[in-house]
N, C-alpha and C. Protein backbone atom coordinates (compact mmCIF):
# COMPACT_ATOMS: atom_id res chain seq x y z
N UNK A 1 64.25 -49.02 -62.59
CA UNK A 1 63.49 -47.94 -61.97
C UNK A 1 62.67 -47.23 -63.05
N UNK A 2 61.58 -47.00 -62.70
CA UNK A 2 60.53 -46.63 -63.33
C UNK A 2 60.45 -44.80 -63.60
N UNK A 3 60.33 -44.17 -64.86
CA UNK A 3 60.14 -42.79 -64.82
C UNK A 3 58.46 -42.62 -64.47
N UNK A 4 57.66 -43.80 -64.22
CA UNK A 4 56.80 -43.04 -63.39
C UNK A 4 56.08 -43.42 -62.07
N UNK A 5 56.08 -42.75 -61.27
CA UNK A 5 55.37 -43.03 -60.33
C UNK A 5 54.14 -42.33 -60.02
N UNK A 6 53.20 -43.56 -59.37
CA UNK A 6 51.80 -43.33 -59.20
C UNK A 6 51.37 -42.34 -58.32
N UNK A 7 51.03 -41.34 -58.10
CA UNK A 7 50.73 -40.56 -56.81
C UNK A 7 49.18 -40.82 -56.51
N UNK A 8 47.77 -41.08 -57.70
CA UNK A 8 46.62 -41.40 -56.94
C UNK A 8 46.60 -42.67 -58.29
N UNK A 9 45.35 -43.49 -58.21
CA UNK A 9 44.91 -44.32 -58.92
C UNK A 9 43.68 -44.76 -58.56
N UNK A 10 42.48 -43.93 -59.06
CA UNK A 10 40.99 -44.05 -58.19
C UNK A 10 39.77 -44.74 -59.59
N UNK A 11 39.15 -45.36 -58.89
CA UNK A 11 37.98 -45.87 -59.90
C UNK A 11 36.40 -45.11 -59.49
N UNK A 12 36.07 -44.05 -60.45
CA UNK A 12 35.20 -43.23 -60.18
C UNK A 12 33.94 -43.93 -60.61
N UNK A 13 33.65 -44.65 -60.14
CA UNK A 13 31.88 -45.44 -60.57
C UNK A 13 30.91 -44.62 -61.03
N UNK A 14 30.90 -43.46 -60.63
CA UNK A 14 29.97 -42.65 -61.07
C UNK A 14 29.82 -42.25 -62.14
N UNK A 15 31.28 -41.65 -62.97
CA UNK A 15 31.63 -41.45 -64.37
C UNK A 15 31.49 -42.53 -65.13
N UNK A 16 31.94 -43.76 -64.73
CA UNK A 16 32.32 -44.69 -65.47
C UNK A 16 34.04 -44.43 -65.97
N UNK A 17 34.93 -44.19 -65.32
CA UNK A 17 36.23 -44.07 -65.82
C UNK A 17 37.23 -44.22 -64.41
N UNK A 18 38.56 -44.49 -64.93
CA UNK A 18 39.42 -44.46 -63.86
C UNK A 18 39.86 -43.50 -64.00
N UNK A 19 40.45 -42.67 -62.63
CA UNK A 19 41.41 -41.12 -63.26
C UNK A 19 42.57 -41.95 -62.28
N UNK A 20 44.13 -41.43 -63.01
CA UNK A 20 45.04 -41.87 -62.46
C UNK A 20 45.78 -40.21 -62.17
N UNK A 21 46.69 -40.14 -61.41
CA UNK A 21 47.64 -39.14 -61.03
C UNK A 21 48.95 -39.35 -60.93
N UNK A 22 50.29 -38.80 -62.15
CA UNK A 22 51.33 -39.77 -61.54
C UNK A 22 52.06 -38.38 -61.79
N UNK A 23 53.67 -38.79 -61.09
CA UNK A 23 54.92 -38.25 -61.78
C UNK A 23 55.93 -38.84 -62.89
N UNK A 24 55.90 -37.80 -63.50
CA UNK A 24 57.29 -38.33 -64.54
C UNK A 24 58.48 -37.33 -64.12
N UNK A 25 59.26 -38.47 -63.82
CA UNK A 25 60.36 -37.82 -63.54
C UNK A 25 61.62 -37.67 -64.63
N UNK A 26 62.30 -36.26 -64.68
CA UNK A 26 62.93 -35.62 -65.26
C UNK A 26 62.28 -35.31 -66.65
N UNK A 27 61.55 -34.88 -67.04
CA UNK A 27 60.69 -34.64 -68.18
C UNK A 27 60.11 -33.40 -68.21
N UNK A 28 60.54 -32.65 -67.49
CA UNK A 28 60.19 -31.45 -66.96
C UNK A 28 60.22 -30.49 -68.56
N UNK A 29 59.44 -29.75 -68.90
CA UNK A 29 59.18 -29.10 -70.14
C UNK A 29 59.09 -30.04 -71.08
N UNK A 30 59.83 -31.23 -71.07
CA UNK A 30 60.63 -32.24 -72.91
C UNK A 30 59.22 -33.11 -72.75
N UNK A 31 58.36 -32.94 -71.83
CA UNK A 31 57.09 -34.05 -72.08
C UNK A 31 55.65 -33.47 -73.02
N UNK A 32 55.47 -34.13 -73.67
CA UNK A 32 54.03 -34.00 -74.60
C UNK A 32 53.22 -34.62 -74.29
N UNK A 33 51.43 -34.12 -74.43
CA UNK A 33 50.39 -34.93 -73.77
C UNK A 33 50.40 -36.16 -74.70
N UNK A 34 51.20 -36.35 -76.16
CA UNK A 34 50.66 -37.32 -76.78
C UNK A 34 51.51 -38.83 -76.36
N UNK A 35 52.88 -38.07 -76.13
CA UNK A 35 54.13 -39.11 -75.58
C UNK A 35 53.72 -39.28 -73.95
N UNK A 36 52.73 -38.70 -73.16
CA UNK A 36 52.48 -39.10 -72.06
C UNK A 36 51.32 -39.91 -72.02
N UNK A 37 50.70 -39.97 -72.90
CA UNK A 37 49.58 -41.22 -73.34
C UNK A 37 50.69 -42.24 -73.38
N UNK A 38 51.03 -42.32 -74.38
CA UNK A 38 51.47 -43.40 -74.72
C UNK A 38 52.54 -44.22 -73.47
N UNK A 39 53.09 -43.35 -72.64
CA UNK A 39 53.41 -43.97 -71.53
C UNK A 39 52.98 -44.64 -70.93
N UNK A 40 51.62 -43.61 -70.16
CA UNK A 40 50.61 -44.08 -69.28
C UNK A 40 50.10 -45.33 -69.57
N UNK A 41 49.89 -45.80 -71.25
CA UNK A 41 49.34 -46.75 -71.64
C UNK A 41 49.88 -48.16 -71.50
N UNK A 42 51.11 -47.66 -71.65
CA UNK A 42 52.55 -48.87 -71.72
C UNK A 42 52.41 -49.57 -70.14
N UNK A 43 53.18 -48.25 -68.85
CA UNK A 43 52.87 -48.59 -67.57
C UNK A 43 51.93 -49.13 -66.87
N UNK A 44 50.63 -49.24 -67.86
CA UNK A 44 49.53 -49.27 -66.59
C UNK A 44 48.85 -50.52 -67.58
N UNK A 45 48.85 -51.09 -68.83
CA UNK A 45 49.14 -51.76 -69.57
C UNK A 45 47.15 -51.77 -70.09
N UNK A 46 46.72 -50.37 -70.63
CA UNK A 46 45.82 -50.00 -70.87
C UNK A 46 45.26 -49.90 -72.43
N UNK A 47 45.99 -51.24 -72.88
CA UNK A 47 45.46 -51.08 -74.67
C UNK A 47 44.45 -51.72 -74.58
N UNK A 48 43.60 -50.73 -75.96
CA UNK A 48 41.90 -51.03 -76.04
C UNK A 48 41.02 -50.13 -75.09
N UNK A 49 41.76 -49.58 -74.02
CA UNK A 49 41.29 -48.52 -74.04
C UNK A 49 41.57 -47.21 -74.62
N UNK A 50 40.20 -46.12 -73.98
CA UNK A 50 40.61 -44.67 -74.67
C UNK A 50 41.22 -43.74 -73.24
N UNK A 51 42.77 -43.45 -73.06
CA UNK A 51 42.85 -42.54 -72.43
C UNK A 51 42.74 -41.05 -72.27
N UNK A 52 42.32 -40.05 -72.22
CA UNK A 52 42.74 -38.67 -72.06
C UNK A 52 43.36 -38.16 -71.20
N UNK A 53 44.36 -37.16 -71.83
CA UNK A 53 45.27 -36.24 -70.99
C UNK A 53 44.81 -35.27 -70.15
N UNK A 54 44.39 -35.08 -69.39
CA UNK A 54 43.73 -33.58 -68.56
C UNK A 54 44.79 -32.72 -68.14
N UNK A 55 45.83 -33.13 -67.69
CA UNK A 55 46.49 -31.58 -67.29
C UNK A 55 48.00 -32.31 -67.06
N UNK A 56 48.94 -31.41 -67.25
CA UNK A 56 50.15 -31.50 -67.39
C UNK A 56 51.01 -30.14 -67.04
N UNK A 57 51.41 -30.51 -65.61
CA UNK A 57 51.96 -29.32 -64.58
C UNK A 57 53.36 -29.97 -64.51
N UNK A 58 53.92 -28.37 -64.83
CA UNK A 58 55.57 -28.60 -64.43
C UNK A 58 55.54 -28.20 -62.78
N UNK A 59 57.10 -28.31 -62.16
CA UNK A 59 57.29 -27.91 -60.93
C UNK A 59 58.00 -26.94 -61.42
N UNK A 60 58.38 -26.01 -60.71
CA UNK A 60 58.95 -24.67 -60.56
C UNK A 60 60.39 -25.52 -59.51
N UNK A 61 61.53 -25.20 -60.21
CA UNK A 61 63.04 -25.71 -59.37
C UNK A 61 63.12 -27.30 -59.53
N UNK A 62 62.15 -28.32 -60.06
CA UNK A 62 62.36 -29.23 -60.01
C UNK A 62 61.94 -30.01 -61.42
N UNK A 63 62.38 -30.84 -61.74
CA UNK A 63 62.23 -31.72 -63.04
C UNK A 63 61.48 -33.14 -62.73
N UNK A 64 60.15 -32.51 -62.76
CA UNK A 64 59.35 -33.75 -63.06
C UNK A 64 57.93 -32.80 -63.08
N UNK A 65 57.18 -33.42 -63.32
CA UNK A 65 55.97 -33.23 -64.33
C UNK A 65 54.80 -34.34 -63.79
N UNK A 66 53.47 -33.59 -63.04
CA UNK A 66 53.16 -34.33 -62.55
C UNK A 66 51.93 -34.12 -63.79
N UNK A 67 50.71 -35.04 -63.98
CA UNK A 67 50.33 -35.65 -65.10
C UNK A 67 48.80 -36.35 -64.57
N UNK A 68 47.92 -35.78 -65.11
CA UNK A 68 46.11 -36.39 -64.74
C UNK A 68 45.80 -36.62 -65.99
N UNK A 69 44.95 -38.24 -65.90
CA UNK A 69 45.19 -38.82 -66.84
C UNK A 69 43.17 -39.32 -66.35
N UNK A 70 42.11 -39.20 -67.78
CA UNK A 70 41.21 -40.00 -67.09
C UNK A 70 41.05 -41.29 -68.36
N UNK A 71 40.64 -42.04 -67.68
CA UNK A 71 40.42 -43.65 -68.80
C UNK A 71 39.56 -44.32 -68.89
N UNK A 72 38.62 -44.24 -69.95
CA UNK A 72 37.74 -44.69 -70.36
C UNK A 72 37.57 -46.02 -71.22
N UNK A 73 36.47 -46.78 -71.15
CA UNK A 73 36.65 -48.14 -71.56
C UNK A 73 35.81 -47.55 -72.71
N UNK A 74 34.57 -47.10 -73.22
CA UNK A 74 34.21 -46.31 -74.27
C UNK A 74 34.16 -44.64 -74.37
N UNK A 75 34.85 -44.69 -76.25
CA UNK A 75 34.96 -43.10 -76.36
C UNK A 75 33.84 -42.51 -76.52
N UNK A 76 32.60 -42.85 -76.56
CA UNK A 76 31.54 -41.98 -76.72
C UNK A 76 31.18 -41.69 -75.09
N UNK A 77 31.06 -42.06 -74.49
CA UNK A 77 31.39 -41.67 -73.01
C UNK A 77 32.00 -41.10 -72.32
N UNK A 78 33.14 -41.06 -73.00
CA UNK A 78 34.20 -39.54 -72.95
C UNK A 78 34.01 -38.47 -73.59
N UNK A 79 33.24 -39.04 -74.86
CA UNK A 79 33.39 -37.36 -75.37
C UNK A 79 31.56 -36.40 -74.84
N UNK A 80 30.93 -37.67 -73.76
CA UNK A 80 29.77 -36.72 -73.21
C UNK A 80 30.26 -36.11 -71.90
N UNK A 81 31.07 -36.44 -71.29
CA UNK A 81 31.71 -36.29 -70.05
C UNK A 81 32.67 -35.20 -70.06
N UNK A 82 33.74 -35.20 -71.12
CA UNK A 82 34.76 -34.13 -71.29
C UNK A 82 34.50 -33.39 -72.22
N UNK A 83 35.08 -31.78 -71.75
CA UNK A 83 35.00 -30.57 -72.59
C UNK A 83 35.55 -31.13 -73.96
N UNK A 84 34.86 -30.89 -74.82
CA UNK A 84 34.85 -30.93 -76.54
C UNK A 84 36.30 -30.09 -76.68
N UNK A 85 36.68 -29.12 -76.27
CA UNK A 85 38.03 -28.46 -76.54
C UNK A 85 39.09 -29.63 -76.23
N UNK A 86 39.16 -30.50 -75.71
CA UNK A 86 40.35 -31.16 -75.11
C UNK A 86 40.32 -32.46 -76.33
N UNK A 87 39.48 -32.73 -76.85
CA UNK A 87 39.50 -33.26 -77.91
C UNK A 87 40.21 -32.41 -79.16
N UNK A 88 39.83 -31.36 -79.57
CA UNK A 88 39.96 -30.77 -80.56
C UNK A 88 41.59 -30.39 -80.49
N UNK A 89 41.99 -30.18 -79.54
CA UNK A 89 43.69 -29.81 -78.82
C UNK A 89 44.04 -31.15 -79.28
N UNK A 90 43.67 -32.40 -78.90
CA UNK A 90 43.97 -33.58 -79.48
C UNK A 90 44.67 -33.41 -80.54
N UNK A 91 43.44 -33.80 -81.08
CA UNK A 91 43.71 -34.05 -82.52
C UNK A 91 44.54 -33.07 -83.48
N UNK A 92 44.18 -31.50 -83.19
CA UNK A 92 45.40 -30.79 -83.57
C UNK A 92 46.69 -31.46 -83.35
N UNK A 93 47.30 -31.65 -82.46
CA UNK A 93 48.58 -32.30 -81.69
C UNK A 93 48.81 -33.86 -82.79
N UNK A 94 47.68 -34.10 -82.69
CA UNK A 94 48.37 -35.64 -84.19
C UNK A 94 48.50 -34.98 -85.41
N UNK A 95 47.71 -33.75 -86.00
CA UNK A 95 47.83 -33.83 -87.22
C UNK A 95 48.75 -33.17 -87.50
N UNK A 96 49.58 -31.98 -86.10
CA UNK A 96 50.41 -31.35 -86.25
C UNK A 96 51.82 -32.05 -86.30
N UNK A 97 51.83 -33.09 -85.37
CA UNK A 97 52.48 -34.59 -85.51
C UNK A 97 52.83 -34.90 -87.01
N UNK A 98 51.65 -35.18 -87.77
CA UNK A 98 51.93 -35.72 -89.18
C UNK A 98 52.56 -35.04 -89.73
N UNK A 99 52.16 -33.48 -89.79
CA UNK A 99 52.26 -32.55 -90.75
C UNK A 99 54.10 -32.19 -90.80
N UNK A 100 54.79 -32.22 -89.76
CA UNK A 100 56.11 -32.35 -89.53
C UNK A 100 56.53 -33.27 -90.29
N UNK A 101 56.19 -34.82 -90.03
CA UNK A 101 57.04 -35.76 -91.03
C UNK A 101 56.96 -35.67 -92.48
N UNK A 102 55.49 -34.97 -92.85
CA UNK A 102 55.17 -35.04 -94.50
C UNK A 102 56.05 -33.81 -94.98
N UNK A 103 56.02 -33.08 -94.04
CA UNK A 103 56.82 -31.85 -94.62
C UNK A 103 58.63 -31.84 -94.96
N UNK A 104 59.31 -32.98 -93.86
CA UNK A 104 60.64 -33.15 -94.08
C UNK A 104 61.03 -33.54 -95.55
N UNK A 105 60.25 -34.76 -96.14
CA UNK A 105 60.63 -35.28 -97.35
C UNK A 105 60.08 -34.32 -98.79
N UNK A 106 59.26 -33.42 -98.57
CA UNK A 106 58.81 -31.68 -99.34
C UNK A 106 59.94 -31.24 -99.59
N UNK A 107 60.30 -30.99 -98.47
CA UNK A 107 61.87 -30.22 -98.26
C UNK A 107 62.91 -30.42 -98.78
N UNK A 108 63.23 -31.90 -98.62
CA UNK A 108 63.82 -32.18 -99.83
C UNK A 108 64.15 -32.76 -101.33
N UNK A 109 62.69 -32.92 -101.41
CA UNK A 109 62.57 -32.55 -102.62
C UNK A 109 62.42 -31.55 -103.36
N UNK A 110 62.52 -30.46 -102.98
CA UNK A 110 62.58 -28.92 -103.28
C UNK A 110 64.28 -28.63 -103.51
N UNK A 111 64.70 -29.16 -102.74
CA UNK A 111 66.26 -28.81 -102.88
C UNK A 111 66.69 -29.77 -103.97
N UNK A 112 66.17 -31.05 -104.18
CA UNK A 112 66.56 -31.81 -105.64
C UNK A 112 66.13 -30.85 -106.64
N UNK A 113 64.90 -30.47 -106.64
CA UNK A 113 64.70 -29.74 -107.73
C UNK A 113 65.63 -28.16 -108.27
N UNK A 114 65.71 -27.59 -107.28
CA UNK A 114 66.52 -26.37 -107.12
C UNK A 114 68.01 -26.89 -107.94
N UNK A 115 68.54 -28.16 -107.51
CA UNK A 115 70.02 -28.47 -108.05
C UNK A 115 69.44 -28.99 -109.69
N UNK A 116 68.67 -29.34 -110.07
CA UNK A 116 68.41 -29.70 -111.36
C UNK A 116 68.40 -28.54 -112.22
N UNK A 117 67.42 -27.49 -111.72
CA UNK A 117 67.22 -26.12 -112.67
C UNK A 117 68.77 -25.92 -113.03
């Protein structure tokens, strides 16, 4: 059984992109737009393309997380189509990503040093 299910899956000709609509179930708060890419991508089996996250709504009393997703076959076509902020939220979100792992092994190397003095 699948944590997601499809609620729309439309091909917008006009944009040039597909927008999908699903649920993830039990993910309620513990989901990230970057770990819900990478879902979406897995499920719907969308490598080589560029997806974006658009919106990510909890339920109120219930645990699941419903999730708009639009998908583009080129990124310069996305980035004339979508607000420039939703990019920039992006990429914050990876580098804030990185900046966590580079910082664990800082850390302790600060405490090697501290036991040497």
């Amino acid at each position: 059984m699948s944590m997601i299910t499809t609620l729309t899956d439309e091909n917008n000709s006009f944009l040039s992109r597909r927008e999908i609509t699903c649920d993830f179930k039990g993910l309620a708060g513990k989901l990230k737009k970057l770990e819900a890419v990478e879902m979406v991508t897995k499920e719907f089996k969308l490598d080589g393309k560029f997806v974006i996250p658009i919106k990510l709504q909890n339920h109120t009393g219930q645990s699941k997380t419903t999730g708009t997703f639009y998908i583009y076959d080129d990124e310069i076509l996305a980035k004339k189509h979508v607000n420039p902020i939703i990019f920039i939220r992006l990429e914050k979100a990876k580098t804030g990503k990185e900046k966590k792992k580079d910082e664990k092994p800082k850390a302790e190397e600060k405490k090697d040093n501290g036991e040497k003095n």
